[in-house]
PDB file of N, CA and C in Angstrom:
ATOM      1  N   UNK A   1      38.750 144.216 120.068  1.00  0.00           N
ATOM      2  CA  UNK A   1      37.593 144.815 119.452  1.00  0.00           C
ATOM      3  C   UNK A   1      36.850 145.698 120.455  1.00  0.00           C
ATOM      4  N   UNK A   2      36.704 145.383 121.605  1.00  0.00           N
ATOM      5  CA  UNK A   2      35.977 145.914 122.864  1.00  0.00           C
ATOM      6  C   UNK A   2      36.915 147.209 122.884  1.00  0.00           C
ATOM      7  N   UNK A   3      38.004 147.483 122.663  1.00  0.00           N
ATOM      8  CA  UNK A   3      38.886 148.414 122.811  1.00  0.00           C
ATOM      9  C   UNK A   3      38.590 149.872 121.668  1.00  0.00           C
ATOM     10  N   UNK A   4      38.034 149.279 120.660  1.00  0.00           N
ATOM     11  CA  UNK A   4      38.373 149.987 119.839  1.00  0.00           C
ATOM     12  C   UNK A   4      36.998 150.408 119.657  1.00  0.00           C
ATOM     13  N   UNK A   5      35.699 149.663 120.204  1.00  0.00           N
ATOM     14  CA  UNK A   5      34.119 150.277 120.659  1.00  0.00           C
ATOM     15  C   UNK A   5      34.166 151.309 121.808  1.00  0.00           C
ATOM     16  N   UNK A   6      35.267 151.009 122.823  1.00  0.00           N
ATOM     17  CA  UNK A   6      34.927 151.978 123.980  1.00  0.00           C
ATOM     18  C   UNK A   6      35.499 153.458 123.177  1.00  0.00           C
ATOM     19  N   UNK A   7      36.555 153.085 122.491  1.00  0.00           N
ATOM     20  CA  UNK A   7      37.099 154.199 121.780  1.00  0.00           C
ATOM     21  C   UNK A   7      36.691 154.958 121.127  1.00  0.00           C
ATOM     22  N   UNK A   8      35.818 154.142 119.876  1.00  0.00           N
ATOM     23  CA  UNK A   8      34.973 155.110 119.808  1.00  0.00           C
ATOM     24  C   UNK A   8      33.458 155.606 120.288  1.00  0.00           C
ATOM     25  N   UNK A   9      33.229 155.133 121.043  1.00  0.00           N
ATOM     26  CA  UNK A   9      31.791 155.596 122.037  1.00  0.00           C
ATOM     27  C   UNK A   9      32.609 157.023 122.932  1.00  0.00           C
ATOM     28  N   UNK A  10      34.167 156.726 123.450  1.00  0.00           N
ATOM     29  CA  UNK A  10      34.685 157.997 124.021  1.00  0.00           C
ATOM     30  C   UNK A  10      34.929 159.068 123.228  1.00  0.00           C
ATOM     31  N   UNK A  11      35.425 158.764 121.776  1.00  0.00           N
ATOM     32  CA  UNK A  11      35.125 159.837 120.729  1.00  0.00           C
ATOM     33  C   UNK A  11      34.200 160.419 120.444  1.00  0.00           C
ATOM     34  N   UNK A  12      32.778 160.095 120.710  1.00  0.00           N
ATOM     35  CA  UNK A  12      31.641 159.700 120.206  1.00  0.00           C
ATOM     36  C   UNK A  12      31.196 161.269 121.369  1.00  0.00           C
ATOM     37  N   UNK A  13      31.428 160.354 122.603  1.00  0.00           N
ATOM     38  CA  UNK A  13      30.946 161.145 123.838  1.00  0.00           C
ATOM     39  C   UNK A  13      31.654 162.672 123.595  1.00  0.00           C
ATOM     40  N   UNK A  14      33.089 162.760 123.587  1.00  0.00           N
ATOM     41  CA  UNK A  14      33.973 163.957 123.456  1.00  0.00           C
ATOM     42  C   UNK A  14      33.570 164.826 122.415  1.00  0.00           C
ATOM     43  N   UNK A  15      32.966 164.282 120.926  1.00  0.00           N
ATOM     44  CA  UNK A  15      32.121 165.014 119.967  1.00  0.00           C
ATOM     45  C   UNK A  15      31.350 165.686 120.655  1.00  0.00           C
ATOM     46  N   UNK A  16      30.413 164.751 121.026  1.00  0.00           N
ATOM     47  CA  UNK A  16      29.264 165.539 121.510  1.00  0.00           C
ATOM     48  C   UNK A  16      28.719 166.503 122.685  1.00  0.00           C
ATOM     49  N   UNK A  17      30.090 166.375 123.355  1.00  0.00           N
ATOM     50  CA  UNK A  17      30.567 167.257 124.497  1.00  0.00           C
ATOM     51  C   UNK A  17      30.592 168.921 123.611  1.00  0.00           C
ATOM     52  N   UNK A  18      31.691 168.929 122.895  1.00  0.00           N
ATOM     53  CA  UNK A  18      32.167 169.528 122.089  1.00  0.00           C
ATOM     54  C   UNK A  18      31.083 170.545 121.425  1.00  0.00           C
ATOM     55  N   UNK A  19      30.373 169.304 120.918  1.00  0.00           N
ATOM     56  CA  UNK A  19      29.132 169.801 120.088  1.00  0.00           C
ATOM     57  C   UNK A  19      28.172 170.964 121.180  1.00  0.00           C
ATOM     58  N   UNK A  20      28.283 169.961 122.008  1.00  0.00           N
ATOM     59  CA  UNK A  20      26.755 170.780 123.068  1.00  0.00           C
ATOM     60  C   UNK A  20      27.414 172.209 124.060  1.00  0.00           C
ATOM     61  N   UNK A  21      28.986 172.096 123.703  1.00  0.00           N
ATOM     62  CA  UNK A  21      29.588 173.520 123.787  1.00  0.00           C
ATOM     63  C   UNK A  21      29.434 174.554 123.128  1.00  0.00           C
ATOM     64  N   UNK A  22      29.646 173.988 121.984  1.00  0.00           N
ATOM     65  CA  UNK A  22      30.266 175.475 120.979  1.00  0.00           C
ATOM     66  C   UNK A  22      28.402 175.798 120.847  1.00  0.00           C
ATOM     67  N   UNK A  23      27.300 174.978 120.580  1.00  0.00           N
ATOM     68  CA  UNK A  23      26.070 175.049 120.843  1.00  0.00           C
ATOM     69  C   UNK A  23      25.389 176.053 121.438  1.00  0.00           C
ATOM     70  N   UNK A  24      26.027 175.764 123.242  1.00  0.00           N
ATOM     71  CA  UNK A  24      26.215 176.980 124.055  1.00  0.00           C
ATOM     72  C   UNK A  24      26.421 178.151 123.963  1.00  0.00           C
ATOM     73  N   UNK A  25      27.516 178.059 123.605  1.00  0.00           N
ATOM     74  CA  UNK A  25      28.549 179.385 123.349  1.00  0.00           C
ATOM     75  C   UNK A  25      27.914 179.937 121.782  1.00  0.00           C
ATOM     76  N   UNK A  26      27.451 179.257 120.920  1.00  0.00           N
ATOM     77  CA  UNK A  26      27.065 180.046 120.418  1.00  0.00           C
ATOM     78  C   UNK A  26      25.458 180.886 120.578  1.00  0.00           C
ATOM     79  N   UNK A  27      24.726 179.899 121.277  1.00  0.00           N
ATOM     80  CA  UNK A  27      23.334 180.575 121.627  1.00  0.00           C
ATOM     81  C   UNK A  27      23.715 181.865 122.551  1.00  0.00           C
ATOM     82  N   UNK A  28      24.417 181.511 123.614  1.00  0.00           N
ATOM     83  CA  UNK A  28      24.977 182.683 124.462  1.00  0.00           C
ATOM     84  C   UNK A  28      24.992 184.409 123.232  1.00  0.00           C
ATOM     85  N   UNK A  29      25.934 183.846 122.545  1.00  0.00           N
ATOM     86  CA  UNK A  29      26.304 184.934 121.631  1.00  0.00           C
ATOM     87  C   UNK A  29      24.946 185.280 121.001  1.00  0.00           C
ATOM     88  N   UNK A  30      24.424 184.665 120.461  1.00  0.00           N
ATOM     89  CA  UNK A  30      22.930 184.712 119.804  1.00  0.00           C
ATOM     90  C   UNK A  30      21.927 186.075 120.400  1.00  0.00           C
ATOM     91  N   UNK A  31      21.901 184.903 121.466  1.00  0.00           N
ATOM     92  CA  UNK A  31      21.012 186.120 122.667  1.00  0.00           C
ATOM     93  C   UNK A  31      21.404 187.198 122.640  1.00  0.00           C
ATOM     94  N   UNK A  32      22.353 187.122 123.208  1.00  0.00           N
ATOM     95  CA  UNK A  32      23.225 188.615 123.528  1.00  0.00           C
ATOM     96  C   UNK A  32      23.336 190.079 122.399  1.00  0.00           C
ATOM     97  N   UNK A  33      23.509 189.218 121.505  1.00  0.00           N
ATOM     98  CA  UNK A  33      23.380 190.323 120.400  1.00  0.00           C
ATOM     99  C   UNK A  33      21.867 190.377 119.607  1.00  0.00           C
ATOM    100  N   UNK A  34      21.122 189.368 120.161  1.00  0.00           N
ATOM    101  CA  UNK A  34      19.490 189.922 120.137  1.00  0.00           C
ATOM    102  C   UNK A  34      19.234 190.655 121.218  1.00  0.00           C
ATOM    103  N   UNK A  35      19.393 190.732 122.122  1.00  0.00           N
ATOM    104  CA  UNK A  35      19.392 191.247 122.988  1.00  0.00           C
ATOM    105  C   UNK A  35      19.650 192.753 122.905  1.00  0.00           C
ATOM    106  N   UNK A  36      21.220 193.387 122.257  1.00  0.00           N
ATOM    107  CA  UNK A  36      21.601 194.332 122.133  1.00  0.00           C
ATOM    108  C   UNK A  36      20.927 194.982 120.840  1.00  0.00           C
ATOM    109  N   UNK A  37      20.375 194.383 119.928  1.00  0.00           N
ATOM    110  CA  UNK A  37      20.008 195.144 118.884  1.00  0.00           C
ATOM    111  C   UNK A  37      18.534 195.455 119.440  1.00  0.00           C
ATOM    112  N   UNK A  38      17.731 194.552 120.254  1.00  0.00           N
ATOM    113  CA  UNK A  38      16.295 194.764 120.844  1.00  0.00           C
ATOM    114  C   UNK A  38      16.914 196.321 121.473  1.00  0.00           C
ATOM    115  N   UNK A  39      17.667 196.486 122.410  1.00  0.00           N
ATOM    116  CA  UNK A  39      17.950 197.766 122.972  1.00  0.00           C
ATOM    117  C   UNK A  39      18.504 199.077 122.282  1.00  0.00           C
ATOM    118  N   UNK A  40      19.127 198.405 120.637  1.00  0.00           N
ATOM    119  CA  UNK A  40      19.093 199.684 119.583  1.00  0.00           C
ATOM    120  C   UNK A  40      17.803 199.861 118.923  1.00  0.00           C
ATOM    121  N   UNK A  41      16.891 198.833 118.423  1.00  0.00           N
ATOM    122  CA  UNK A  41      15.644 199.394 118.255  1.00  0.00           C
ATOM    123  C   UNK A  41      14.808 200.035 119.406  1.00  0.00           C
ATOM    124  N   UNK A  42      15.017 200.286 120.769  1.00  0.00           N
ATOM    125  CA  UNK A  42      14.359 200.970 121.576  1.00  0.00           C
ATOM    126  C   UNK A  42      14.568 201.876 121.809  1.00  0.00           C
ATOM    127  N   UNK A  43      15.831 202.092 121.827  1.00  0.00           N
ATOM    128  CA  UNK A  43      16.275 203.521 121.496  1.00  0.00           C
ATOM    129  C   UNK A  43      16.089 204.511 120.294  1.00  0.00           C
ATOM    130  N   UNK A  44      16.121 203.772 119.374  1.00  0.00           N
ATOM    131  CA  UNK A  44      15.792 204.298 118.261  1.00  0.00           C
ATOM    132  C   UNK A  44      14.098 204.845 118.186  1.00  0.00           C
ATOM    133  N   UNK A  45      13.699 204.099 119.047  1.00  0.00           N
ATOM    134  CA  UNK A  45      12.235 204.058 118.728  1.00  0.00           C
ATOM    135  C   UNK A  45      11.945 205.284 119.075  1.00  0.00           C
ATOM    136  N   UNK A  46      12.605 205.289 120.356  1.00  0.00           N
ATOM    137  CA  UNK A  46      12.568 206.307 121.608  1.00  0.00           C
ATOM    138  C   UNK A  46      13.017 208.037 121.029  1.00  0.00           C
ATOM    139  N   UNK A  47      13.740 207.823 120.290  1.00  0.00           N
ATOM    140  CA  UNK A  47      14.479 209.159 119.247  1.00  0.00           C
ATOM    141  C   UNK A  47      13.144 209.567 118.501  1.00  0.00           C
ATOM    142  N   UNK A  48      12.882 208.341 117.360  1.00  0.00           N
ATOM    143  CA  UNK A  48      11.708 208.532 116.871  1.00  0.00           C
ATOM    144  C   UNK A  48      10.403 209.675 117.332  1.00  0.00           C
ATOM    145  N   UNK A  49      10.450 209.004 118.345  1.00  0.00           N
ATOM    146  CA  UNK A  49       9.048 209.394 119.657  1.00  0.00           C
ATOM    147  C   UNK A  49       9.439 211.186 119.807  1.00  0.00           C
ATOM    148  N   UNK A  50      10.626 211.173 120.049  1.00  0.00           N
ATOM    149  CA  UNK A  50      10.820 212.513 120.409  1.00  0.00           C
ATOM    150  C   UNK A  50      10.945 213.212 119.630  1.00  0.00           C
ATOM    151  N   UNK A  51      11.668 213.138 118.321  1.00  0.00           N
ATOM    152  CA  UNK A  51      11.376 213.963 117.170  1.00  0.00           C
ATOM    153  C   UNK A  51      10.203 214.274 117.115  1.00  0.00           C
ATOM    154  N   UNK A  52       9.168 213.197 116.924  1.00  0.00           N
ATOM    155  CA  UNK A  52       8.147 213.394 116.327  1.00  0.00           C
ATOM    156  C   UNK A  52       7.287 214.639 116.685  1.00  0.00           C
ATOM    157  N   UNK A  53       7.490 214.426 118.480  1.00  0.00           N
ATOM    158  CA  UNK A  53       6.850 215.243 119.132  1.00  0.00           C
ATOM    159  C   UNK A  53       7.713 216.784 119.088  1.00  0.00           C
ATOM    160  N   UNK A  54       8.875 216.837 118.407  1.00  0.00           N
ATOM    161  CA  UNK A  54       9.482 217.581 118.220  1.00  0.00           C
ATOM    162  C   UNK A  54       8.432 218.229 117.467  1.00  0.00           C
ATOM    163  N   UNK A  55       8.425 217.885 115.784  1.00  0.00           N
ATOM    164  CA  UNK A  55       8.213 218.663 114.716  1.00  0.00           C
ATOM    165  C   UNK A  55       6.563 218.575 115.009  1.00  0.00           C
ATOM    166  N   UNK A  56       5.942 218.049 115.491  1.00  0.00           N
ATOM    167  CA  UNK A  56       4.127 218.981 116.241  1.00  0.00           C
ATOM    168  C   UNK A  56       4.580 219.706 117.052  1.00  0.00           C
ATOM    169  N   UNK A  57       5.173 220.008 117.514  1.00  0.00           N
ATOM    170  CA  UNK A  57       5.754 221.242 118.204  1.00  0.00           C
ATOM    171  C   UNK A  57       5.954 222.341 117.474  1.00  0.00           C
ATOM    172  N   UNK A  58       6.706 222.278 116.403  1.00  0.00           N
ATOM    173  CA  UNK A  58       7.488 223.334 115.941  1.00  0.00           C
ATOM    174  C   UNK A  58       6.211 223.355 114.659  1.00  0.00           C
ATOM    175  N   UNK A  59       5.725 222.646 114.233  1.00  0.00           N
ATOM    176  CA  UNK A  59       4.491 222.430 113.431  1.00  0.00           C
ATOM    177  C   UNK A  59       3.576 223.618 113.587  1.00  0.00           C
ATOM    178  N   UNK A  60       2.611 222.717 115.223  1.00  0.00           N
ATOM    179  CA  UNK A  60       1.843 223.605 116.140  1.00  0.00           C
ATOM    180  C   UNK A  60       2.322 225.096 115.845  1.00  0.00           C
ATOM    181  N   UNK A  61       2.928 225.501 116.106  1.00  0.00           N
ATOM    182  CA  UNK A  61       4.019 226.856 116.452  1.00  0.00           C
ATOM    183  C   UNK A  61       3.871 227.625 115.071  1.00  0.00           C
ATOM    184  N   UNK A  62       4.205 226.683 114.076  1.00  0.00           N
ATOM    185  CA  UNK A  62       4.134 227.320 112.369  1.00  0.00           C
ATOM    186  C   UNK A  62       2.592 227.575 111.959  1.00  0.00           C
ATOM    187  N   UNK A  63       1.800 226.519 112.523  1.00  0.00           N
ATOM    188  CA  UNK A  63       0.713 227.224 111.915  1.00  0.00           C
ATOM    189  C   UNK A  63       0.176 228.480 112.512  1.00  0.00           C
ATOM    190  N   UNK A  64       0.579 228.622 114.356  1.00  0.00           N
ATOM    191  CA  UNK A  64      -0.254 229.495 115.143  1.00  0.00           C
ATOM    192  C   UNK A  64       0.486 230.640 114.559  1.00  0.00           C
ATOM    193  N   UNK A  65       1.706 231.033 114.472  1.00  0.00           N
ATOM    194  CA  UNK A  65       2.248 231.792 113.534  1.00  0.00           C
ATOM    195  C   UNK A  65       1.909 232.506 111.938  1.00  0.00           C
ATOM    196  N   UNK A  66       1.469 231.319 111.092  1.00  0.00           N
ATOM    197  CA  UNK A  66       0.916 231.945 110.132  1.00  0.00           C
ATOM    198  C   UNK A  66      -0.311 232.643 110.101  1.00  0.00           C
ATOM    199  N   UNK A  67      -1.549 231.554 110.899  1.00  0.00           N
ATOM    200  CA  UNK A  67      -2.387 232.425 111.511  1.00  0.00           C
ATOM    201  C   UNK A  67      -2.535 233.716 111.651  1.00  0.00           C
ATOM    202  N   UNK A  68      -1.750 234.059 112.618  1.00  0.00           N
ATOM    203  CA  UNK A  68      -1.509 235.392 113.141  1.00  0.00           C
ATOM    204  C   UNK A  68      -1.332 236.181 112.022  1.00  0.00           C
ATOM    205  N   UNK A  69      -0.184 236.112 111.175  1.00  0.00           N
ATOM    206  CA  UNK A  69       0.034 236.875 110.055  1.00  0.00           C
ATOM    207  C   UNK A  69      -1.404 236.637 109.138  1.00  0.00           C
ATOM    208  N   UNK A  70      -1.879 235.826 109.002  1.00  0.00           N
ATOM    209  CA  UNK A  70      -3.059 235.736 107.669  1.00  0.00           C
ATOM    210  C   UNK A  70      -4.016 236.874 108.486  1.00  0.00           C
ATOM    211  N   UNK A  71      -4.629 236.901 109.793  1.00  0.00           N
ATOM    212  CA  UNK A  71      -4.889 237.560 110.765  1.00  0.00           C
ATOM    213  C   UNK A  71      -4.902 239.382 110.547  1.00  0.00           C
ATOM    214  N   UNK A  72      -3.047 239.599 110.713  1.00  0.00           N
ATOM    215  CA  UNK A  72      -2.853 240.959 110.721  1.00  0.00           C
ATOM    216  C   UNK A  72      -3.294 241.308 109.128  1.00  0.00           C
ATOM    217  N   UNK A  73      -2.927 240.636 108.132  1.00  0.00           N
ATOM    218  CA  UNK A  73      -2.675 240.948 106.690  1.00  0.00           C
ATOM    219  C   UNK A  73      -4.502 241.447 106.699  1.00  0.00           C
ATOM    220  N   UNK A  74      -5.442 240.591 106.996  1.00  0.00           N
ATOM    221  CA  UNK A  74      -7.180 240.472 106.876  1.00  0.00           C
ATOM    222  C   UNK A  74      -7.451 241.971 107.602  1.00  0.00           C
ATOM    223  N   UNK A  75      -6.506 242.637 108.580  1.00  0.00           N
ATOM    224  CA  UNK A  75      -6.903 243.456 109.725  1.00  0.00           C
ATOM    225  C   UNK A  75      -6.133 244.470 108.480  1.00  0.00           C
ATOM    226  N   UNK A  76      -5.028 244.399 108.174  1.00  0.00           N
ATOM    227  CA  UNK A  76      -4.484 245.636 107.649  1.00  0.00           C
ATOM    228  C   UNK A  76      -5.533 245.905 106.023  1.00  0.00           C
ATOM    229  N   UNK A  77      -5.943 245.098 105.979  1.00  0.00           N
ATOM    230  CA  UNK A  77      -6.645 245.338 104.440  1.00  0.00           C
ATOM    231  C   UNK A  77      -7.870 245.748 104.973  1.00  0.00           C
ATOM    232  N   UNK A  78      -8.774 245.083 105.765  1.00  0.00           N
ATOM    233  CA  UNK A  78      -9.843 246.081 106.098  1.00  0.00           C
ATOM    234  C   UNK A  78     -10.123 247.441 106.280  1.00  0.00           C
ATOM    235  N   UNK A  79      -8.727 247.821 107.322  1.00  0.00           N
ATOM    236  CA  UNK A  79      -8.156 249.333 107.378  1.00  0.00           C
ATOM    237  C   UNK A  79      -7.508 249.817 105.915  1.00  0.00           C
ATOM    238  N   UNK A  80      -7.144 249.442 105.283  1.00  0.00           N
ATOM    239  CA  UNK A  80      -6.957 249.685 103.874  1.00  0.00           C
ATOM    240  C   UNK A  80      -8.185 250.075 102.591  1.00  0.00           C
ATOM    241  N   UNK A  81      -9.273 249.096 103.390  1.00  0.00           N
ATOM    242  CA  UNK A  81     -10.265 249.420 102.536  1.00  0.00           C
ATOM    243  C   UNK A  81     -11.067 250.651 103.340  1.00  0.00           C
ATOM    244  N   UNK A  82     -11.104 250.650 104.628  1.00  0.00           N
ATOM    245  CA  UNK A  82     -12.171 251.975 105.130  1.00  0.00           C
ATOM    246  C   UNK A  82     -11.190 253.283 104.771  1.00  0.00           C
ATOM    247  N   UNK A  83      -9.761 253.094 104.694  1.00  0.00           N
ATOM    248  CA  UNK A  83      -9.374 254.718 103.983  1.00  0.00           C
ATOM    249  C   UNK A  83      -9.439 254.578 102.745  1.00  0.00           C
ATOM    250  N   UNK A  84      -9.798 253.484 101.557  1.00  0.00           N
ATOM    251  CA  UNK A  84      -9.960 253.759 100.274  1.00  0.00           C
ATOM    252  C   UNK A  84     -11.533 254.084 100.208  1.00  0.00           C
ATOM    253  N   UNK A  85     -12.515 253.964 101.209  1.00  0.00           N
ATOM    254  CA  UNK A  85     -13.665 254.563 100.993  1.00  0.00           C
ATOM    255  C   UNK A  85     -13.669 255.763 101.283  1.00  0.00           C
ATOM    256  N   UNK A  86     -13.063 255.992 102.406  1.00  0.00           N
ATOM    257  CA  UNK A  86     -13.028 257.445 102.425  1.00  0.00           C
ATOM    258  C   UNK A  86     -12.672 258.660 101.817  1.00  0.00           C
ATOM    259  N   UNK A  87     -11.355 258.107 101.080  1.00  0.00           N
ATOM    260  CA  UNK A  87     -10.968 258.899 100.375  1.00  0.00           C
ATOM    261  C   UNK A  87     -11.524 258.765  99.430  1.00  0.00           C
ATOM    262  N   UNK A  88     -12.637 257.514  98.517  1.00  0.00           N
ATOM    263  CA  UNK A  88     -13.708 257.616  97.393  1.00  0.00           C
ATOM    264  C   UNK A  88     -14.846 258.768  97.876  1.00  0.00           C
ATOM    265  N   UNK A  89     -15.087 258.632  99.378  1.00  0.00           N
ATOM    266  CA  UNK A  89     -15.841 259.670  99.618  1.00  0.00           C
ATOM    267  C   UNK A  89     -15.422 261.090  99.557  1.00  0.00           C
ATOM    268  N   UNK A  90     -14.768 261.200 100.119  1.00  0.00           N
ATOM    269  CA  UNK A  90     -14.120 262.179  99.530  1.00  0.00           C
ATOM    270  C   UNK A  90     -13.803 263.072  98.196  1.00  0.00           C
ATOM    271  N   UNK A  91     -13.202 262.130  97.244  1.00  0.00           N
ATOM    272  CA  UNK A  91     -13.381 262.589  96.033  1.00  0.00           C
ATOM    273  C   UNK A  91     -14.610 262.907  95.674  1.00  0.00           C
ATOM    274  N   UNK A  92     -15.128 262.419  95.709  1.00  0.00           N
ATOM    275  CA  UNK A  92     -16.973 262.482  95.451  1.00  0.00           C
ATOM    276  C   UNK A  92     -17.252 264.096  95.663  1.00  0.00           C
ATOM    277  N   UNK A  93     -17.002 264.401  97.055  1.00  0.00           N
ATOM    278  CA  UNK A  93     -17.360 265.245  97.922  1.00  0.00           C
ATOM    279  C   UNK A  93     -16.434 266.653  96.579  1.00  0.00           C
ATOM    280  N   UNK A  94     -14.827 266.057  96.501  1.00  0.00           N
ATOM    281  CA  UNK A  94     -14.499 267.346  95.845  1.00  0.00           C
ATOM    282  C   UNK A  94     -15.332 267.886  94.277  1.00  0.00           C
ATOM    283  N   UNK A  95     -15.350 266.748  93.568  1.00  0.00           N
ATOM    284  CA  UNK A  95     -16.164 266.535  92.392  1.00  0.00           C
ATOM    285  C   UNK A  95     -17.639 267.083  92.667  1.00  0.00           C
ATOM    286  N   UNK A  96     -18.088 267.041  93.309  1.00  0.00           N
ATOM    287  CA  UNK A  96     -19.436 267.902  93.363  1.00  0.00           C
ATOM    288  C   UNK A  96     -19.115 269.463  93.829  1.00  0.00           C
ATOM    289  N   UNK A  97     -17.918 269.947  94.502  1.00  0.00           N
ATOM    290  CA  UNK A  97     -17.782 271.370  94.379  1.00  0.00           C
ATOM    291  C   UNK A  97     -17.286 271.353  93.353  1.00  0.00           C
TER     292      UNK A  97
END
């Protein structure tokens, strides 16, 4: 009977050997690939970051751009309107000879 208690207490032990391996080995793995996805979300993050600052860039750039044009268009119509006065003055001027 003593034979067949040590036997299984050595089964017992070898389980739990076993157990507190694959345990191991699997936390190991665990980590590791938390680990590696923590370093694809940082990278990613990091892409993120730079786009972003990409398109206020190119943003920045679009509005100082339209600007400019809303700008020339305000400048060319003003000059548009002092030769349509003039030439109202003008007419004026022929209409009274």
């Amino acid at each position: 009977m003593t034979e067949k208690v040590d036997k299984l207490i050595a089964d017992t032990i070898e389980f739990m050997e076993d157990d507190k391996n694959t345990y191991n080995v699997n936390t190991a793995t665990t980590n590791k690939a938390i680990q590696n996805i923590g370093a694809i979300f940082q990278a990613e993050k990091a892409n993120f970051a730079y786009l972003r600052e990409l398109f206020q860039s190119d943003h920045e750039a679009f509005q100082s751009s339209i600007a400019a044009k809303i700008t020339k268009l305000q400048e060319d119509l003003a000059t548009e309107n002092k030769i349509m006065d003039a030439l109202a003055i003008k007419e004026e001027k022929c209409k009274v000879l």
